[in-house]
PDB file of N, CA and C in Angstrom:
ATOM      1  N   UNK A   1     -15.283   5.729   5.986  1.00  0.00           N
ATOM      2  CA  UNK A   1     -13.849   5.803   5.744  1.00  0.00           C
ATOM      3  C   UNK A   1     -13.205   4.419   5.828  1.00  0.00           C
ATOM      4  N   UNK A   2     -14.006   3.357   6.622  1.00  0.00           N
ATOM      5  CA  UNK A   2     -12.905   2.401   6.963  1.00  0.00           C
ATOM      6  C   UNK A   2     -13.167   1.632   5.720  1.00  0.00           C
ATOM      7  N   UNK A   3     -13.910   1.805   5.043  1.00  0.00           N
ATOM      8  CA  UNK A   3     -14.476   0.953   3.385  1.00  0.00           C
ATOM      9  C   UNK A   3     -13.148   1.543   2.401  1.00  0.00           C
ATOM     10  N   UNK A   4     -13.085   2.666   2.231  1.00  0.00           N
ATOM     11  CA  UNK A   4     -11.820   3.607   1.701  1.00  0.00           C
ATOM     12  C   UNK A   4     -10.306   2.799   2.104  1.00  0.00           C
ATOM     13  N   UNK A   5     -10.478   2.573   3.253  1.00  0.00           N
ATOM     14  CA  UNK A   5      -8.893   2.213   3.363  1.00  0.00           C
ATOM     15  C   UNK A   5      -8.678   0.679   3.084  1.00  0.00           C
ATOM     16  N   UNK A   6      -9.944  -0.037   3.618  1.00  0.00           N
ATOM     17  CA  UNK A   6      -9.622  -1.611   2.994  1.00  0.00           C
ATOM     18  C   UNK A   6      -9.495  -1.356   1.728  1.00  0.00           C
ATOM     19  N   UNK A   7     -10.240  -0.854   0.804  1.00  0.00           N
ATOM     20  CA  UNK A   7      -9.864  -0.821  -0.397  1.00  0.00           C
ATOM     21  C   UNK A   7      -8.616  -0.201  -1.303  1.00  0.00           C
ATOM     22  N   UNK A   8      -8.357   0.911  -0.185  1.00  0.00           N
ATOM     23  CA  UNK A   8      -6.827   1.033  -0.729  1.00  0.00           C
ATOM     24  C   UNK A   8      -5.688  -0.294  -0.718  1.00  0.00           C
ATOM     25  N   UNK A   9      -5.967  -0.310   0.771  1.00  0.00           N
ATOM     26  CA  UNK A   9      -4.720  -1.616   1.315  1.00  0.00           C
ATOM     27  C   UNK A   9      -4.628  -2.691   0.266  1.00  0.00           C
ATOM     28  N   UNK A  10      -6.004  -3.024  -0.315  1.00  0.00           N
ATOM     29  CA  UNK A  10      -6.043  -4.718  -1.293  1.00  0.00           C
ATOM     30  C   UNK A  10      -5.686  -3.605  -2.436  1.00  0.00           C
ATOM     31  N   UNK A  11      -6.067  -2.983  -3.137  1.00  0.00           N
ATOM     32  CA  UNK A  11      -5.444  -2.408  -4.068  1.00  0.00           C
ATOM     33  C   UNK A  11      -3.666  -2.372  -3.950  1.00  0.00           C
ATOM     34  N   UNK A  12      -3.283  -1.505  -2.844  1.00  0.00           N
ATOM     35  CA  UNK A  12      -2.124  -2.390  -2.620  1.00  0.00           C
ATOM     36  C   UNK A  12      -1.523  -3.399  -2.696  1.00  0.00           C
ATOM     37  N   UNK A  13      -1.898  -4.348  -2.138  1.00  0.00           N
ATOM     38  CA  UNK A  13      -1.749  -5.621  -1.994  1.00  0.00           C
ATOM     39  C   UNK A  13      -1.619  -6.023  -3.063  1.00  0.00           C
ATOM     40  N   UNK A  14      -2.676  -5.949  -3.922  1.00  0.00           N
ATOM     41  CA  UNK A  14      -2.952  -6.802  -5.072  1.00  0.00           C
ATOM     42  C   UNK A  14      -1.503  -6.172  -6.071  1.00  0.00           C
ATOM     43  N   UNK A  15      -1.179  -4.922  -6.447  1.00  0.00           N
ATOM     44  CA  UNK A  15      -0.227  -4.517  -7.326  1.00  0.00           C
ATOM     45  C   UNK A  15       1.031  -4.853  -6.858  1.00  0.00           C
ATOM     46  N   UNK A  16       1.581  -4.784  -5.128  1.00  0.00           N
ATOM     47  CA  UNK A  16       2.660  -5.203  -4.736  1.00  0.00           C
ATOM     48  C   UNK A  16       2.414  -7.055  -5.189  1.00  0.00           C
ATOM     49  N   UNK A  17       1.305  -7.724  -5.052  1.00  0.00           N
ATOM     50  CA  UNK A  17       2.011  -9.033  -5.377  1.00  0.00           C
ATOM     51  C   UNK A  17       1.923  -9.637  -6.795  1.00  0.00           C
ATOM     52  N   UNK A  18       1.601  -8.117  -7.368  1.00  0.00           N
ATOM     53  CA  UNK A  18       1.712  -9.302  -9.120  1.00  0.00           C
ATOM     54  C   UNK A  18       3.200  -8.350  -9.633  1.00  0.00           C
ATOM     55  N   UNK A  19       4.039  -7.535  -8.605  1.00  0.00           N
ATOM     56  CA  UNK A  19       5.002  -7.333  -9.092  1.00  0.00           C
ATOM     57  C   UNK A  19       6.152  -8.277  -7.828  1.00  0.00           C
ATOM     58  N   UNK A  20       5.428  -9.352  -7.851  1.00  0.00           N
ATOM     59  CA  UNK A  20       6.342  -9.857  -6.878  1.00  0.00           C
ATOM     60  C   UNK A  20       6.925  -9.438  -5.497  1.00  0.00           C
ATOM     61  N   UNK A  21       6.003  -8.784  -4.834  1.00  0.00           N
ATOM     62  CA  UNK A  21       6.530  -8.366  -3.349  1.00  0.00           C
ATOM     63  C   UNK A  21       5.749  -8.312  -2.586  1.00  0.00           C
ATOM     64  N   UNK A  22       6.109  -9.443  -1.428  1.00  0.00           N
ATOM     65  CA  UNK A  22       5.008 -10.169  -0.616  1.00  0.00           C
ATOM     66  C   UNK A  22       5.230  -9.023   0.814  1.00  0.00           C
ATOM     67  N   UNK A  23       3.719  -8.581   1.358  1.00  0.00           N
ATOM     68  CA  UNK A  23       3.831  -7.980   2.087  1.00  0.00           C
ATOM     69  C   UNK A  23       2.529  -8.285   3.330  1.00  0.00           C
ATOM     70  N   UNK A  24       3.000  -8.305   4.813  1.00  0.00           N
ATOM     71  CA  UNK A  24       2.766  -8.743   5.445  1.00  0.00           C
ATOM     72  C   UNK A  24       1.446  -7.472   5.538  1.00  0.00           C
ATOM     73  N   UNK A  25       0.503  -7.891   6.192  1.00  0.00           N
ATOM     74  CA  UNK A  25      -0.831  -6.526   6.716  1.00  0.00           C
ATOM     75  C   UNK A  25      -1.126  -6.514   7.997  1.00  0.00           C
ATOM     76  N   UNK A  26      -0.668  -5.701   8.784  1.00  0.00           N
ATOM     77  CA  UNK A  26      -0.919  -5.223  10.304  1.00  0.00           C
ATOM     78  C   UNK A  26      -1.512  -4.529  10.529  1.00  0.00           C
ATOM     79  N   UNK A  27      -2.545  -4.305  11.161  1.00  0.00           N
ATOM     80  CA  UNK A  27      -3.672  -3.578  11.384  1.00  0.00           C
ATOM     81  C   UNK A  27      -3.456  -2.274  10.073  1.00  0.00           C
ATOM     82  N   UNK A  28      -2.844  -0.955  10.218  1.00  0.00           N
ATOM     83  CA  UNK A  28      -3.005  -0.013   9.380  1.00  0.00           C
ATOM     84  C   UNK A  28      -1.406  -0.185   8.624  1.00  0.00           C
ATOM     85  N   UNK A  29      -0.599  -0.650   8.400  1.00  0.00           N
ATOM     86  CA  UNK A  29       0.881  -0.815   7.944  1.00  0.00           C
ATOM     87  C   UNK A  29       1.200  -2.088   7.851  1.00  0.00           C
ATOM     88  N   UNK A  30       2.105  -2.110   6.239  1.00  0.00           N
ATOM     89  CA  UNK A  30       2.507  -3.345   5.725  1.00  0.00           C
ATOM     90  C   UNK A  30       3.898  -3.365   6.218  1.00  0.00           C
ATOM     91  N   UNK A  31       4.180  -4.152   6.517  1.00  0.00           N
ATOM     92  CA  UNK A  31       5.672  -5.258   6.862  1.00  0.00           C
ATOM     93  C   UNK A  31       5.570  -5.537   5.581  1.00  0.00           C
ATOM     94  N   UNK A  32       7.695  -5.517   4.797  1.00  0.00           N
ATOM     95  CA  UNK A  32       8.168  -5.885   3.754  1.00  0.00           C
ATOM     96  C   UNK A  32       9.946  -5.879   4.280  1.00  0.00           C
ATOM     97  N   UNK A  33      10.065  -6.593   3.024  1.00  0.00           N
ATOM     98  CA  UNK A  33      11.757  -6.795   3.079  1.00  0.00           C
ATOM     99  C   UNK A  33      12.716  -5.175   3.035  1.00  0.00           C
ATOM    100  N   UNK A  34      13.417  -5.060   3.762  1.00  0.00           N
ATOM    101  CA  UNK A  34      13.736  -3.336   3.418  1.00  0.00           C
ATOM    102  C   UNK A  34      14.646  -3.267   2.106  1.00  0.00           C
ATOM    103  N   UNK A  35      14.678  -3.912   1.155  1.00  0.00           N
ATOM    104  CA  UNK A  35      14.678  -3.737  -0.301  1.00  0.00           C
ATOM    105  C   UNK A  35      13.836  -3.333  -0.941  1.00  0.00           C
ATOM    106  N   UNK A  36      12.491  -4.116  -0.680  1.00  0.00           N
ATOM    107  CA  UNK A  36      11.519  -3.399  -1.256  1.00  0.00           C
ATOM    108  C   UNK A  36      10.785  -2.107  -0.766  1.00  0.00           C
ATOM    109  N   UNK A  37      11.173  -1.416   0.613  1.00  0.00           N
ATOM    110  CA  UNK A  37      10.286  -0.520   0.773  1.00  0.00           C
ATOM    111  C   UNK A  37      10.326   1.006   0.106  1.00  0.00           C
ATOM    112  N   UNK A  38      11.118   1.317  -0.976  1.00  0.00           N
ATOM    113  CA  UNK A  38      10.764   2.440  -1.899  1.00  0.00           C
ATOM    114  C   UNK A  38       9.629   1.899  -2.868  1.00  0.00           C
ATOM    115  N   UNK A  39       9.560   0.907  -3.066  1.00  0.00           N
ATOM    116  CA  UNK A  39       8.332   0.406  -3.972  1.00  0.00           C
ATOM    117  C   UNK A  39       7.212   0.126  -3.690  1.00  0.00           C
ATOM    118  N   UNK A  40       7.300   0.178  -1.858  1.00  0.00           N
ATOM    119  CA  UNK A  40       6.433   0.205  -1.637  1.00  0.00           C
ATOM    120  C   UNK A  40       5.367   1.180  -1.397  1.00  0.00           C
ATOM    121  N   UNK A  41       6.513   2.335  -0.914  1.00  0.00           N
ATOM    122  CA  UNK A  41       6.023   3.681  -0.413  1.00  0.00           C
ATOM    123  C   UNK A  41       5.539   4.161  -1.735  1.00  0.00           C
ATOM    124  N   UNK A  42       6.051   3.931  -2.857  1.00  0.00           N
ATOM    125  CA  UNK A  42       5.562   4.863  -3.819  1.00  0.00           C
ATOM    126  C   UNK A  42       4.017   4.335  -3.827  1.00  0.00           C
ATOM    127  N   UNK A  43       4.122   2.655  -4.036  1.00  0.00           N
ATOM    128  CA  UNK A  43       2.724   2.240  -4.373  1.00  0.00           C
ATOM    129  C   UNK A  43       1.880   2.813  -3.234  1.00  0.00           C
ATOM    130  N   UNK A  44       2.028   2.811  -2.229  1.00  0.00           N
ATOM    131  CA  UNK A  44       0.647   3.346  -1.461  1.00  0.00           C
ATOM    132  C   UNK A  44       0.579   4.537  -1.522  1.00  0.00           C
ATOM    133  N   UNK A  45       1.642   5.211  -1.658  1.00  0.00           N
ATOM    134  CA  UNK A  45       1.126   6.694  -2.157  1.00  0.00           C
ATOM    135  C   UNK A  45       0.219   7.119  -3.319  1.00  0.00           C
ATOM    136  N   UNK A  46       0.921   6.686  -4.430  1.00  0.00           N
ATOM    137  CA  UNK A  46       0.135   6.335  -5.474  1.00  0.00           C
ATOM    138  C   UNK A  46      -1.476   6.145  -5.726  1.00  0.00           C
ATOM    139  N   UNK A  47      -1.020   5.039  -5.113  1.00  0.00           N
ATOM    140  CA  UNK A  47      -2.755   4.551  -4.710  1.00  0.00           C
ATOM    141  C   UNK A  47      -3.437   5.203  -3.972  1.00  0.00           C
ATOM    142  N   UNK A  48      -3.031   5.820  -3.035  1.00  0.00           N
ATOM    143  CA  UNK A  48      -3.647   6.700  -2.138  1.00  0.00           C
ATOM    144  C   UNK A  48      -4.258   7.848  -2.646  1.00  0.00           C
ATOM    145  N   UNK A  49      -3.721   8.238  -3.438  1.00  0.00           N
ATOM    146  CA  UNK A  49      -4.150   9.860  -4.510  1.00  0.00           C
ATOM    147  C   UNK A  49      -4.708   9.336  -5.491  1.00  0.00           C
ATOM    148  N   UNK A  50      -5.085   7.975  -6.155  1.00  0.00           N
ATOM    149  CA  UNK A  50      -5.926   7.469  -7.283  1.00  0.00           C
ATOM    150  C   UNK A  50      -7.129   6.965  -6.606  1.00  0.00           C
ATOM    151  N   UNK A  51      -7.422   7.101  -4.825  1.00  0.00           N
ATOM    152  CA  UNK A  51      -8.449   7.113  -4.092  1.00  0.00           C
ATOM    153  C   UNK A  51      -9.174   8.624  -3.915  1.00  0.00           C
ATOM    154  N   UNK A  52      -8.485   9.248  -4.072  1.00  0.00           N
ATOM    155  CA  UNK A  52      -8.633  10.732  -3.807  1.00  0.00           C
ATOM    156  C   UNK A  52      -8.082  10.920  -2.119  1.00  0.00           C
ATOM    157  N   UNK A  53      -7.534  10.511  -1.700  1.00  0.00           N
ATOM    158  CA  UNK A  53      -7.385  11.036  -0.423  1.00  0.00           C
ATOM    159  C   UNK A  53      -5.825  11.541   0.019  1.00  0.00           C
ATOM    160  N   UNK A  54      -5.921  12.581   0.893  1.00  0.00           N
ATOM    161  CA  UNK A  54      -4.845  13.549   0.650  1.00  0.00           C
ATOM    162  C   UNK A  54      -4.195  13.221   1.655  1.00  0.00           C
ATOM    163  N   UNK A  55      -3.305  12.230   1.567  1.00  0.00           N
ATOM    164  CA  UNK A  55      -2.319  11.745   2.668  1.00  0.00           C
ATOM    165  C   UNK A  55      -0.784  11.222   2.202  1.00  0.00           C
ATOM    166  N   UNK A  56       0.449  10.826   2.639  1.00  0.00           N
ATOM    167  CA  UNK A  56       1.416  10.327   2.141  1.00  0.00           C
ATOM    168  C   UNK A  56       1.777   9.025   3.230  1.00  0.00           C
ATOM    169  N   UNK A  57       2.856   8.321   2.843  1.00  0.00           N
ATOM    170  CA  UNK A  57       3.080   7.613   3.799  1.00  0.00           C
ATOM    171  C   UNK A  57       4.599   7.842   3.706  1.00  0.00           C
ATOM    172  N   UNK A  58       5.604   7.731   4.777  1.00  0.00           N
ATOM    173  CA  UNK A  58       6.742   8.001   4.799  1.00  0.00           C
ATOM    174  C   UNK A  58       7.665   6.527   5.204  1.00  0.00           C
TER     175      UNK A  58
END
């Protein structure tokens, strides 16, 4: 599982910063500007279900 989630997180990562939104990585949760965090939530959700795994983030 912990192979699953690094690879979500940089998948993350990688789409939040080629749309321009720099986000900090803390152990399991990203730090961002609270402008961006609907864009963010969607993206890890997103990504999260194009991993197959059945979770949300709020």
């Amino acid at each position: 599982m912990f192979t699953v989630k690094v690879q979500i997180m940089t998948d993350v990562i990688k789409y939040l910063n080629s749309v321009n939104i720099n986000v900090l990585y803390v152990y399991d949760a990203l730090l961002c500007e609270e402008k961006d965090k609907p864009l963010v939530v969607e993206t890890m959700n997103r990504i999260i279900l194009e991993h197959g795994v059945k979770t949300s983030v709020k």
